[in-house]
N, C-alpha and C. Protein backbone atom coordinates (compact mmCIF):
# COMPACT_ATOMS: atom_id res chain seq x y z
N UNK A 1 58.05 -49.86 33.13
CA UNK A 1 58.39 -49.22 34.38
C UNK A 1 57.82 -50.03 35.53
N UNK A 2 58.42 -50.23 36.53
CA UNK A 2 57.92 -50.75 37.94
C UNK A 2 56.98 -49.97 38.22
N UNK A 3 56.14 -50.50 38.85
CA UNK A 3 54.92 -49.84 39.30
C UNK A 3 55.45 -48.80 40.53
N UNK A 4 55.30 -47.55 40.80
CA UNK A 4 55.42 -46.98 41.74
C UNK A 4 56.57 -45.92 41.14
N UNK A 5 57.25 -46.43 39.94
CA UNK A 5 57.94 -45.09 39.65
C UNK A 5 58.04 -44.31 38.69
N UNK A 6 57.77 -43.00 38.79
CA UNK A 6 57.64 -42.22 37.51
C UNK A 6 58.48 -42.42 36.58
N UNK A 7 58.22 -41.91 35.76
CA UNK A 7 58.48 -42.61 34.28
C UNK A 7 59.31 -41.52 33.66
N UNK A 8 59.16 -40.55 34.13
CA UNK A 8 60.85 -39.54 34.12
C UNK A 8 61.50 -38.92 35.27
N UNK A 9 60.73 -39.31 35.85
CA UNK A 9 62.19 -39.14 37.33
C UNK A 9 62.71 -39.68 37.64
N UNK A 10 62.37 -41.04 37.92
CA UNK A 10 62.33 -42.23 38.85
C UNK A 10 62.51 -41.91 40.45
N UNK A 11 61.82 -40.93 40.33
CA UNK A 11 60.69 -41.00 42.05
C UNK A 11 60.27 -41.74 42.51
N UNK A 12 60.05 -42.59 43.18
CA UNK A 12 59.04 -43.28 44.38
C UNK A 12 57.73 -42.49 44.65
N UNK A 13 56.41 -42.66 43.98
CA UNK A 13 55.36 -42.22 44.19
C UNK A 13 54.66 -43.05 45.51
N UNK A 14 54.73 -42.89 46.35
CA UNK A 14 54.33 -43.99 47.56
C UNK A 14 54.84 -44.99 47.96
N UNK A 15 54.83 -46.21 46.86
CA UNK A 15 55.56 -47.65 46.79
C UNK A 15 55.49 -47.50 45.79
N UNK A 16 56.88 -47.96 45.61
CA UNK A 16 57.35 -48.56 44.02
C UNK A 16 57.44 -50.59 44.51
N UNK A 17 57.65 -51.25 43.15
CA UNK A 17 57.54 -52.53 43.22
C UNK A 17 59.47 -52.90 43.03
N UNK A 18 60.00 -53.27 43.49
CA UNK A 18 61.63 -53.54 43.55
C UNK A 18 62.00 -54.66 41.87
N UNK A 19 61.87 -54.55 40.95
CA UNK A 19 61.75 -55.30 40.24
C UNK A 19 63.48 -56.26 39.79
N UNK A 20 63.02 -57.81 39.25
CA UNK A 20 64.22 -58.47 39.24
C UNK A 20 64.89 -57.83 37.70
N UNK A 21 63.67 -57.92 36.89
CA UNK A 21 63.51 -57.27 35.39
C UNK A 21 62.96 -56.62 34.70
N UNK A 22 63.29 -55.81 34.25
CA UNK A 22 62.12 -54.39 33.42
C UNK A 22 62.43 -54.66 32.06
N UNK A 23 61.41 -54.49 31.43
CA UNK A 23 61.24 -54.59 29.61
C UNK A 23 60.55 -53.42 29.31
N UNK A 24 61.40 -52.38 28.98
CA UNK A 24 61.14 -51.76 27.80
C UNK A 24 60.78 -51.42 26.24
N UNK A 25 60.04 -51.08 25.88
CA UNK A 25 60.13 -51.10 24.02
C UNK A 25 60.00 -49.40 23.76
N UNK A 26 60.47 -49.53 22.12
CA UNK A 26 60.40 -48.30 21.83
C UNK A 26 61.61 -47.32 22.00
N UNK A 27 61.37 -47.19 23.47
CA UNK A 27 62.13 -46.08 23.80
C UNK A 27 62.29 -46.25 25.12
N UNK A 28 63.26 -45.37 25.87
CA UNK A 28 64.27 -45.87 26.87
C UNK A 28 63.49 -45.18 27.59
N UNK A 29 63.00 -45.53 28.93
CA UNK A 29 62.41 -44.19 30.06
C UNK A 29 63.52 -43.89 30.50
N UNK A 30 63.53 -42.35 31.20
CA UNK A 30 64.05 -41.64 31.71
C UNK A 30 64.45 -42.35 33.21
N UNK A 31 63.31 -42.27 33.64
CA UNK A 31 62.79 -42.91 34.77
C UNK A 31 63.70 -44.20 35.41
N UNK A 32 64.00 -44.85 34.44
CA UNK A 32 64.74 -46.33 34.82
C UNK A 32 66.27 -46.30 34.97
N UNK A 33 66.65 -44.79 34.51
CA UNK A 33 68.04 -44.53 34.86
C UNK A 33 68.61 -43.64 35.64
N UNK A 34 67.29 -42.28 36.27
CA UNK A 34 66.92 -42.03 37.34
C UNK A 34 66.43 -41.93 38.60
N UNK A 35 66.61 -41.03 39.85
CA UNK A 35 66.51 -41.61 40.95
C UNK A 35 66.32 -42.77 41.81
N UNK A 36 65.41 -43.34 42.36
CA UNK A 36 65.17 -44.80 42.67
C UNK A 36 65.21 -45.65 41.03
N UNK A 37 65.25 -45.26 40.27
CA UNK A 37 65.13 -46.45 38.77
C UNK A 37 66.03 -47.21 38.95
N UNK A 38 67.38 -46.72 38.93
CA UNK A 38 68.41 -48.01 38.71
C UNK A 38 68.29 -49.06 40.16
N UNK A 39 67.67 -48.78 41.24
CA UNK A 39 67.32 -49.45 41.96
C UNK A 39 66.57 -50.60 42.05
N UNK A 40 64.96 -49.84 41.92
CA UNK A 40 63.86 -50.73 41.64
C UNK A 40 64.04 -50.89 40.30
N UNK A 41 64.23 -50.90 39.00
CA UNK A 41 64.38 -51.55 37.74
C UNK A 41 64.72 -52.72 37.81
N UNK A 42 66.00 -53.14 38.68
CA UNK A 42 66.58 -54.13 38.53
C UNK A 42 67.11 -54.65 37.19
N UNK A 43 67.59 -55.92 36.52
CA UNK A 43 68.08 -55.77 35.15
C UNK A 43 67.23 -55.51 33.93
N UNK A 44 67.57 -54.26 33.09
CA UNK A 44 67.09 -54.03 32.13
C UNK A 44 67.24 -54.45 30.43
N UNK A 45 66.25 -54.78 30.00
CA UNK A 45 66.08 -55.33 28.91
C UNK A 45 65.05 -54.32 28.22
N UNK A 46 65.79 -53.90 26.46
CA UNK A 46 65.06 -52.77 25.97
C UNK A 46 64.87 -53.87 24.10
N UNK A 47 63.72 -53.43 23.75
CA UNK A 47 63.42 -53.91 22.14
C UNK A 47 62.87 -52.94 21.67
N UNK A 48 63.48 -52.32 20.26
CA UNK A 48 63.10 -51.31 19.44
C UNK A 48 61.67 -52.20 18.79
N UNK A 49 61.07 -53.60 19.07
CA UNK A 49 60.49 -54.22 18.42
C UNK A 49 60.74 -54.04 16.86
N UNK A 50 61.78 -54.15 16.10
CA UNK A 50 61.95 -53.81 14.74
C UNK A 50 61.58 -52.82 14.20
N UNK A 51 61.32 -51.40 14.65
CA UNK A 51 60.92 -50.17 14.40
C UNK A 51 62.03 -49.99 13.36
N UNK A 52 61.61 -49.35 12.05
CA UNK A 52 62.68 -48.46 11.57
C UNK A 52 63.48 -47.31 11.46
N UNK A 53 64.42 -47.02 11.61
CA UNK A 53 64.94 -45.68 11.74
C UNK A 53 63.96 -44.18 11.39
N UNK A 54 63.24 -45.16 10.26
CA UNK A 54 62.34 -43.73 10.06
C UNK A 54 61.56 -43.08 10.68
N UNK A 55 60.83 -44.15 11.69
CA UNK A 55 59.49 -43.84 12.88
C UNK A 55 60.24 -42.98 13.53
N UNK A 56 61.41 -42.88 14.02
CA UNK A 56 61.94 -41.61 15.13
C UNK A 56 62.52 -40.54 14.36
N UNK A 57 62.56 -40.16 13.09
CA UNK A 57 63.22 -39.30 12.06
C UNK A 57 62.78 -38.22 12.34
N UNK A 58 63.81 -36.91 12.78
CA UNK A 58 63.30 -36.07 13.28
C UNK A 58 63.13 -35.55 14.94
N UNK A 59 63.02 -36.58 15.28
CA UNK A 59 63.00 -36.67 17.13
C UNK A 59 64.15 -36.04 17.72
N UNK A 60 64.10 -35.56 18.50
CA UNK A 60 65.38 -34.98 19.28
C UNK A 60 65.25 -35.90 20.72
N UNK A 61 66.10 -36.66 21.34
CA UNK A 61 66.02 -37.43 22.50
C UNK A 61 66.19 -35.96 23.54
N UNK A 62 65.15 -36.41 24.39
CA UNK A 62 65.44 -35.63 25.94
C UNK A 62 67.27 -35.92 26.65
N UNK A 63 67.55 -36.68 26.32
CA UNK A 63 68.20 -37.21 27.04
C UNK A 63 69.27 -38.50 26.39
N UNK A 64 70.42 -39.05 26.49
CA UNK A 64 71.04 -40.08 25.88
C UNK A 64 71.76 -40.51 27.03
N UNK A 65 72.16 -42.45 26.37
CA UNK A 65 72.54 -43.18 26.99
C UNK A 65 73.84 -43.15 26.99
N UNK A 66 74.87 -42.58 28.15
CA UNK A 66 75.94 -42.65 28.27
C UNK A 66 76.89 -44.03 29.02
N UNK A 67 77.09 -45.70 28.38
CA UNK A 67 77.98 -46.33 28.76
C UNK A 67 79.70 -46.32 29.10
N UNK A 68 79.60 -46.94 30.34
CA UNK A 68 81.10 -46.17 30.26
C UNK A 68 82.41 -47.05 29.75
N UNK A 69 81.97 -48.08 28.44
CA UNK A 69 82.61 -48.05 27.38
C UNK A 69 82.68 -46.80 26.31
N UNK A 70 81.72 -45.91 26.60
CA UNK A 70 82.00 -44.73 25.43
C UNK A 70 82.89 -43.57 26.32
N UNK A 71 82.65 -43.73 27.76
CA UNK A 71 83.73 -43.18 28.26
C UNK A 71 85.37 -43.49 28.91
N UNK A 72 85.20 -44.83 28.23
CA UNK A 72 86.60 -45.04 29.26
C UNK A 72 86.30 -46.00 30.68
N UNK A 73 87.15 -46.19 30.80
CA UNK A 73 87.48 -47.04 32.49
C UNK A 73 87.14 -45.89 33.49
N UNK A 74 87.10 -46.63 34.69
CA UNK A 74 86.33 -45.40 35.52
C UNK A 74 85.40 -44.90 35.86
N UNK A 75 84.44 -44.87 34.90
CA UNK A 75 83.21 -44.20 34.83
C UNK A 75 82.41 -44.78 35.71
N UNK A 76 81.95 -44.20 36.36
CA UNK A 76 81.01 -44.36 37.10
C UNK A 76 79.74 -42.94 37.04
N UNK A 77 78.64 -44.24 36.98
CA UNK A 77 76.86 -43.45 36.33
C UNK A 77 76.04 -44.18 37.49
N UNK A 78 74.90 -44.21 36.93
CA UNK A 78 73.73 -44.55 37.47
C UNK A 78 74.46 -46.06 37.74
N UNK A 79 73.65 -46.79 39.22
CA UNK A 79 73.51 -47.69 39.67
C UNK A 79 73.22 -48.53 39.93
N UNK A 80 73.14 -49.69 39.16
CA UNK A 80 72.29 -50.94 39.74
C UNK A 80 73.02 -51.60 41.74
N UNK A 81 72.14 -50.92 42.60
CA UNK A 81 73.34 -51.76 43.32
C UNK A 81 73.61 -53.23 43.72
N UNK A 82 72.46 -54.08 43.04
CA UNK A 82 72.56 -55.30 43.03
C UNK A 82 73.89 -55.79 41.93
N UNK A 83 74.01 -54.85 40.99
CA UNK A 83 75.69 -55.24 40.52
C UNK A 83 76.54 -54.70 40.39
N UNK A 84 76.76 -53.58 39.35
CA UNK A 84 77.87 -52.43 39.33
C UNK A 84 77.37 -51.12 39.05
N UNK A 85 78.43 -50.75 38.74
CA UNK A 85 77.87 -49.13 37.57
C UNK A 85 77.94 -49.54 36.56
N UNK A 86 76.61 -49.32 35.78
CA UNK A 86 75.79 -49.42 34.90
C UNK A 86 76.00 -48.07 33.43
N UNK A 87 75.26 -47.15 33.56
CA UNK A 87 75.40 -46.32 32.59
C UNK A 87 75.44 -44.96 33.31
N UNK A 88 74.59 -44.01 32.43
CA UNK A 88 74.22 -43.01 32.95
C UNK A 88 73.64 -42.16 31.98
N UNK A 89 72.78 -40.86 32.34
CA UNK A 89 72.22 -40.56 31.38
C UNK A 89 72.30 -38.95 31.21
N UNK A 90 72.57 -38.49 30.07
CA UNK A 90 72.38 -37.33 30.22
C UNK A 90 72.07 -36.29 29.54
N UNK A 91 71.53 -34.94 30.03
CA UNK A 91 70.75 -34.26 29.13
C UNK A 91 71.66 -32.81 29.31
């Protein structure tokens, strides 16, 4: 996460840092596809670091990644506005 934004809202806690690239592992924040996130995130890059299916067995996601190849042409989600529409997320 950029410094300055929560990590499931993507609020602006004071200053956030405008980032060119965010690296994620694990698991996807909330945060980076909400409010200011798709902003200050800038391009995102995520690694399960080779986790196996089993470590999350059981988990229920808050939330999933909706691309709008799974919806069709059109779609428009969350925003990078340095390029297009991006995804979106939802719970």
């Amino acid at each position: 996460m950029p410094t300055g934004l929560h990590g499931d809202t993507g609020a602006v806690m004071g200053a956030a840092i405008n980032a060119d690239v965010t690296a994620t592992f694990v698991g996807r924040k909330a945060g980076l596809y909400l409010g200011a996130g798709p902003d200050n995130g800038g391009r995102l890059r995520y690694s399960a670091l080779g986790l196996p299916a089993s470590c999350s067995a059981g988990v229920q996601p808050v939330m999933r990644l909706v691309t709008p190849s799974l919806l069709g042409t059109g779609c428009r989600g969350a925003r990078d506005s340095r390029t297009r529409a991006t995804s979106a997320m939802c719970w």
